[in-house]
PDB file of N, CA and C in Angstrom:
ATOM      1  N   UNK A   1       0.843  -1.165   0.000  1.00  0.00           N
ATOM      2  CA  UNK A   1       0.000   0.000   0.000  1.00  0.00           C
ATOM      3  C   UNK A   1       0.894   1.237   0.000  1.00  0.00           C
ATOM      4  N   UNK A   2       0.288   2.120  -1.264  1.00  0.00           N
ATOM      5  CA  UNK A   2       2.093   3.384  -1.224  1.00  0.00           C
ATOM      6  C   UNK A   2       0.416   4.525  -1.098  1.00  0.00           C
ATOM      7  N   UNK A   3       0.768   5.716   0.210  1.00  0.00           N
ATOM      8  CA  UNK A   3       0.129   6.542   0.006  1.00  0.00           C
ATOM      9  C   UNK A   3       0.800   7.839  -0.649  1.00  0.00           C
ATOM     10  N   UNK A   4       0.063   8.049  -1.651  1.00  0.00           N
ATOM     11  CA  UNK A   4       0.547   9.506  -2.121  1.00  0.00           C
ATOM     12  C   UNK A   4      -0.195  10.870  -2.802  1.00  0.00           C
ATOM     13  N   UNK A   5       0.717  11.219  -3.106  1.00  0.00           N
ATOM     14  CA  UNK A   5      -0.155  12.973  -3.876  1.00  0.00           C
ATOM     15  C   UNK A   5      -0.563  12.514  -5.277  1.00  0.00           C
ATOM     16  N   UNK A   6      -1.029  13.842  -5.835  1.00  0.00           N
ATOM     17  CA  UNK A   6      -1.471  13.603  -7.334  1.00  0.00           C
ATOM     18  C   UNK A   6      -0.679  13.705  -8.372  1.00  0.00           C
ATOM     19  N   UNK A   7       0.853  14.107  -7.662  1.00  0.00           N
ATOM     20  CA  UNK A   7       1.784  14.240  -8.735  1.00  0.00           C
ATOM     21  C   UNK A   7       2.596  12.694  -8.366  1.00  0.00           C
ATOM     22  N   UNK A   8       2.264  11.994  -8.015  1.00  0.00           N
ATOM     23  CA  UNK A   8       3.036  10.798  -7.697  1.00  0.00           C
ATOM     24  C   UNK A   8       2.538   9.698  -7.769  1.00  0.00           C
ATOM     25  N   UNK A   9       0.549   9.733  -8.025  1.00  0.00           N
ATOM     26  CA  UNK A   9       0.113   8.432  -8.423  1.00  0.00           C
ATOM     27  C   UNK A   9       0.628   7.614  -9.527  1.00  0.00           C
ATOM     28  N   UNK A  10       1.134   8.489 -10.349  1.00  0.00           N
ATOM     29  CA  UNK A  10       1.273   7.370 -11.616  1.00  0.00           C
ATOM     30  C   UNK A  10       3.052   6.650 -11.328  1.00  0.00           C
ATOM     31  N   UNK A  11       3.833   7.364 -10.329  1.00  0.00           N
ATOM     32  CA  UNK A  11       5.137   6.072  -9.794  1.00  0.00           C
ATOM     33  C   UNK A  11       4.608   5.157  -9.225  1.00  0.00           C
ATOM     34  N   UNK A  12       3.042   5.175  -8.145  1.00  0.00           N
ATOM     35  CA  UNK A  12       3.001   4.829  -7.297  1.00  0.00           C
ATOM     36  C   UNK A  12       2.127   3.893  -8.293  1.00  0.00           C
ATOM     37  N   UNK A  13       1.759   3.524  -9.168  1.00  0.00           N
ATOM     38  CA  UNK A  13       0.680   2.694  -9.976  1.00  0.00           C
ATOM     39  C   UNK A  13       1.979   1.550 -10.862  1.00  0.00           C
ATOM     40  N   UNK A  14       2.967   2.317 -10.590  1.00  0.00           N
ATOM     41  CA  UNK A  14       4.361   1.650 -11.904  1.00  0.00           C
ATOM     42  C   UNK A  14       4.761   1.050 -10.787  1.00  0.00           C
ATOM     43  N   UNK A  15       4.911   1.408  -9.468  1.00  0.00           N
ATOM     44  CA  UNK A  15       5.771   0.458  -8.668  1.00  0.00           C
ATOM     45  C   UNK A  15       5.154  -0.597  -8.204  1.00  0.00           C
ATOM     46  N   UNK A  16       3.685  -0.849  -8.343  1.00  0.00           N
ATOM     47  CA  UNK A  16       2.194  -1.622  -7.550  1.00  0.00           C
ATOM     48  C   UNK A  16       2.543  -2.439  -8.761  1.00  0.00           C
ATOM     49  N   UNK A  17       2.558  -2.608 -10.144  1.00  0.00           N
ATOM     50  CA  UNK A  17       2.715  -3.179 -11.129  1.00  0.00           C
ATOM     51  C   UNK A  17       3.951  -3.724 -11.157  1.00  0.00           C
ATOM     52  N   UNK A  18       5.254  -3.297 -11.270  1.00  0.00           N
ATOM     53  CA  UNK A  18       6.291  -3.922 -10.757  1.00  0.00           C
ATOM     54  C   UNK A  18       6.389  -5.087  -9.836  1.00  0.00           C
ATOM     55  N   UNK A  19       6.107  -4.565  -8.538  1.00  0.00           N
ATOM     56  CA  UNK A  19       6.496  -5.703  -7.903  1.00  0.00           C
ATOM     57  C   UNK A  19       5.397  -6.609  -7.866  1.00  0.00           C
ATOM     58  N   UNK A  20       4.194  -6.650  -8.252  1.00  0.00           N
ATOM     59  CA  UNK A  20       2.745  -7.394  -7.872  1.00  0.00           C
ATOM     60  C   UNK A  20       2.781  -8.336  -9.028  1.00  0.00           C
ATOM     61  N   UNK A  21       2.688  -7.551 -10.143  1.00  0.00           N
ATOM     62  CA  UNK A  21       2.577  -7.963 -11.827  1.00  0.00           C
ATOM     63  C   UNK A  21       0.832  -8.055 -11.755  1.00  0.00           C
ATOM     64  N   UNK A  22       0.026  -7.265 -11.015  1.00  0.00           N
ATOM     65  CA  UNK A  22      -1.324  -7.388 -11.099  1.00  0.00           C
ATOM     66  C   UNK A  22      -1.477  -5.668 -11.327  1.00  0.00           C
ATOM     67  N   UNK A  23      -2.842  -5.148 -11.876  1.00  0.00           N
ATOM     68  CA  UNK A  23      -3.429  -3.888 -11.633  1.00  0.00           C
ATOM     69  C   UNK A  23      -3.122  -3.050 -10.357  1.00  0.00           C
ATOM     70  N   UNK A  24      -3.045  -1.979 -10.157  1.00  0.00           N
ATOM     71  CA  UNK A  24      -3.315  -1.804  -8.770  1.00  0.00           C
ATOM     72  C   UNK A  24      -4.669  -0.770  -8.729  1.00  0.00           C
ATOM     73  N   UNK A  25      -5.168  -1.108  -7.539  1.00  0.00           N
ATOM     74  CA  UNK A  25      -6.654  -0.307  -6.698  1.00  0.00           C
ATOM     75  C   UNK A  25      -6.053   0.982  -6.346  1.00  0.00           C
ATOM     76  N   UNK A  26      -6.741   1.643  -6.875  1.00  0.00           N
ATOM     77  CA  UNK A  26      -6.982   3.288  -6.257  1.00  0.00           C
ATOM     78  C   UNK A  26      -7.556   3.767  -5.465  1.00  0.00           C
ATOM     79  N   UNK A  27      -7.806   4.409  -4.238  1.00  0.00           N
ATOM     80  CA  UNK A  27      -8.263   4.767  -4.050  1.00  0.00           C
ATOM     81  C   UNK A  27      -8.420   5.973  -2.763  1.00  0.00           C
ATOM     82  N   UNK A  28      -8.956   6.886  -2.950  1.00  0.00           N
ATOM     83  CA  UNK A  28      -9.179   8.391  -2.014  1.00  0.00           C
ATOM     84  C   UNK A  28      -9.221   8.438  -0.315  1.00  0.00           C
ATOM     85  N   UNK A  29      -7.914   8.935  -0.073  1.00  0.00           N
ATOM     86  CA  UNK A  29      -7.841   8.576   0.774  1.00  0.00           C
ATOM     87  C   UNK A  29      -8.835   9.419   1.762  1.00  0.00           C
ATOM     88  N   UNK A  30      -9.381   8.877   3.182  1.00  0.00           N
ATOM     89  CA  UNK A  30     -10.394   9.079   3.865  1.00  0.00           C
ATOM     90  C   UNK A  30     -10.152  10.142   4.997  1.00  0.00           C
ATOM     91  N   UNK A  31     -11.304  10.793   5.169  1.00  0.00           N
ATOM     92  CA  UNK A  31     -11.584  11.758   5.994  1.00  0.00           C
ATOM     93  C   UNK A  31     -10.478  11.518   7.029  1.00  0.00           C
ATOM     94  N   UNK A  32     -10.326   9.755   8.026  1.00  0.00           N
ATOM     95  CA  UNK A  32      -9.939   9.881   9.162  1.00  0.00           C
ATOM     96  C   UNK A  32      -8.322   9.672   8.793  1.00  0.00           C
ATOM     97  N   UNK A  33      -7.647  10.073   7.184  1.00  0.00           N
ATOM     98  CA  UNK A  33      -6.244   9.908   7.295  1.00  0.00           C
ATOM     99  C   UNK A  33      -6.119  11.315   6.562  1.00  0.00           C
ATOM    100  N   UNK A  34      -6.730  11.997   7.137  1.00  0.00           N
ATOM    101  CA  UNK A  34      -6.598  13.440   6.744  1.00  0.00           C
ATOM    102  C   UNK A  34      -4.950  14.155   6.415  1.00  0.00           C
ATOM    103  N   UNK A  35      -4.397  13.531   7.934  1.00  0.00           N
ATOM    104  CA  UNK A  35      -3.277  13.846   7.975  1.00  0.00           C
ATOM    105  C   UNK A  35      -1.769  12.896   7.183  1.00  0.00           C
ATOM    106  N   UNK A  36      -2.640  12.471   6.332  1.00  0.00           N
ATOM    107  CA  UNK A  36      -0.852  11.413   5.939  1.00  0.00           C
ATOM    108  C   UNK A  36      -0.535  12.476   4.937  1.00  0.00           C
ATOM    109  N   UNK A  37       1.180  11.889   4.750  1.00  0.00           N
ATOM    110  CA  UNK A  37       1.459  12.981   3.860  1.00  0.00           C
ATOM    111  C   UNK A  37       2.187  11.380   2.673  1.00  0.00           C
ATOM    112  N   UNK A  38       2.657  11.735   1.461  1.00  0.00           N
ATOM    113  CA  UNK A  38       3.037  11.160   0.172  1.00  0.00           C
ATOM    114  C   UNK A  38       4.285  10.639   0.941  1.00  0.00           C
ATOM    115  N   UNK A  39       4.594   9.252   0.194  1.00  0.00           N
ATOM    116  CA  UNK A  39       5.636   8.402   0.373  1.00  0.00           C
ATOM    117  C   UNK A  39       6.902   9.154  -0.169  1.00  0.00           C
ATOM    118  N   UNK A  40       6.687  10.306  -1.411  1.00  0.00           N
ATOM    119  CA  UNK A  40       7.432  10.329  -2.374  1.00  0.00           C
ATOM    120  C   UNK A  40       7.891  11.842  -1.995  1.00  0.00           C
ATOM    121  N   UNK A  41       7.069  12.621  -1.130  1.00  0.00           N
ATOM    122  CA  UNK A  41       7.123  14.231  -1.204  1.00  0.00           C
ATOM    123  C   UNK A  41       6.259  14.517   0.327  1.00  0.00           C
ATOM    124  N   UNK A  42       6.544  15.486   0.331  1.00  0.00           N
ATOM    125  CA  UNK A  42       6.230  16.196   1.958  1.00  0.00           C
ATOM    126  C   UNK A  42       4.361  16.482   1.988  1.00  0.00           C
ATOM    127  N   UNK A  43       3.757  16.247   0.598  1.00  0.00           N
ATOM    128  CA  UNK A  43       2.412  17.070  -0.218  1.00  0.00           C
ATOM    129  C   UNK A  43       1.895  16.094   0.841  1.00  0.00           C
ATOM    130  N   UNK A  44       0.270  16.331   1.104  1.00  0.00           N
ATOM    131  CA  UNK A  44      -0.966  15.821   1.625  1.00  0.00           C
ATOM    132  C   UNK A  44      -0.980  14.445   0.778  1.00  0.00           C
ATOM    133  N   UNK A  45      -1.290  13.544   1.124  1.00  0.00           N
ATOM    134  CA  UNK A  45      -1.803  12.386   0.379  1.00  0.00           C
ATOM    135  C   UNK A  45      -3.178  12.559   0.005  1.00  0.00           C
ATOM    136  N   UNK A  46      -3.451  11.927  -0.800  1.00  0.00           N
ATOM    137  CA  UNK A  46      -4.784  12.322  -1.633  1.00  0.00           C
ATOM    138  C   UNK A  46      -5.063  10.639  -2.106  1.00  0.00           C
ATOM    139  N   UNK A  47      -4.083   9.618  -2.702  1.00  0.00           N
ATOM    140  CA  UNK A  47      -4.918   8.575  -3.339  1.00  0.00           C
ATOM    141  C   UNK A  47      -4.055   7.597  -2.077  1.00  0.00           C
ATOM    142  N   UNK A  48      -4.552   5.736  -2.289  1.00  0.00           N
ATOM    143  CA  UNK A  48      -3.746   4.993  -1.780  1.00  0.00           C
ATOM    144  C   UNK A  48      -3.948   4.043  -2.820  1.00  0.00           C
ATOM    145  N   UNK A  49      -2.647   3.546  -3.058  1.00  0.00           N
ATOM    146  CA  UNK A  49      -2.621   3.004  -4.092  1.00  0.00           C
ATOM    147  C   UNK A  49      -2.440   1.299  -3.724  1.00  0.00           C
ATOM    148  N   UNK A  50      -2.356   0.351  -3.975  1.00  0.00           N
ATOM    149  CA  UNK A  50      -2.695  -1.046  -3.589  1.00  0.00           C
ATOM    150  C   UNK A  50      -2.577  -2.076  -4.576  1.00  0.00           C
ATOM    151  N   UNK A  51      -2.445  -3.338  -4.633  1.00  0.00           N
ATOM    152  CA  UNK A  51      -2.455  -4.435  -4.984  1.00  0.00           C
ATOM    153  C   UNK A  51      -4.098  -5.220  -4.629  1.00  0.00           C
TER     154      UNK A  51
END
């Protein structure tokens, strides 16, 4: 599970594919993780990306 911003979903969709070799799930991250910030950058997280 990689949480990140909107400038970083699409590493975070190449690296879910990489190591999985399946699709990965998208999805918005929730009211009660208001506070996470991106794996990749200091930005708010916005998607979580998944296997």
């Amino acid at each position: 599970m990689i949480k990140c911003c909107e400038d970083h979903v699409e590493l975070a969709m190449d690296v879910i594919v990489d190591e999985y070799e399946v699709a990965p799930n998208i999805d918005k991250v929730e009211n009660s993780e208001i506070l996470t910030t991106c794996e990749y950058c200091q930005k708010k997280a916005i998607y979580i990306v998944s296997n």
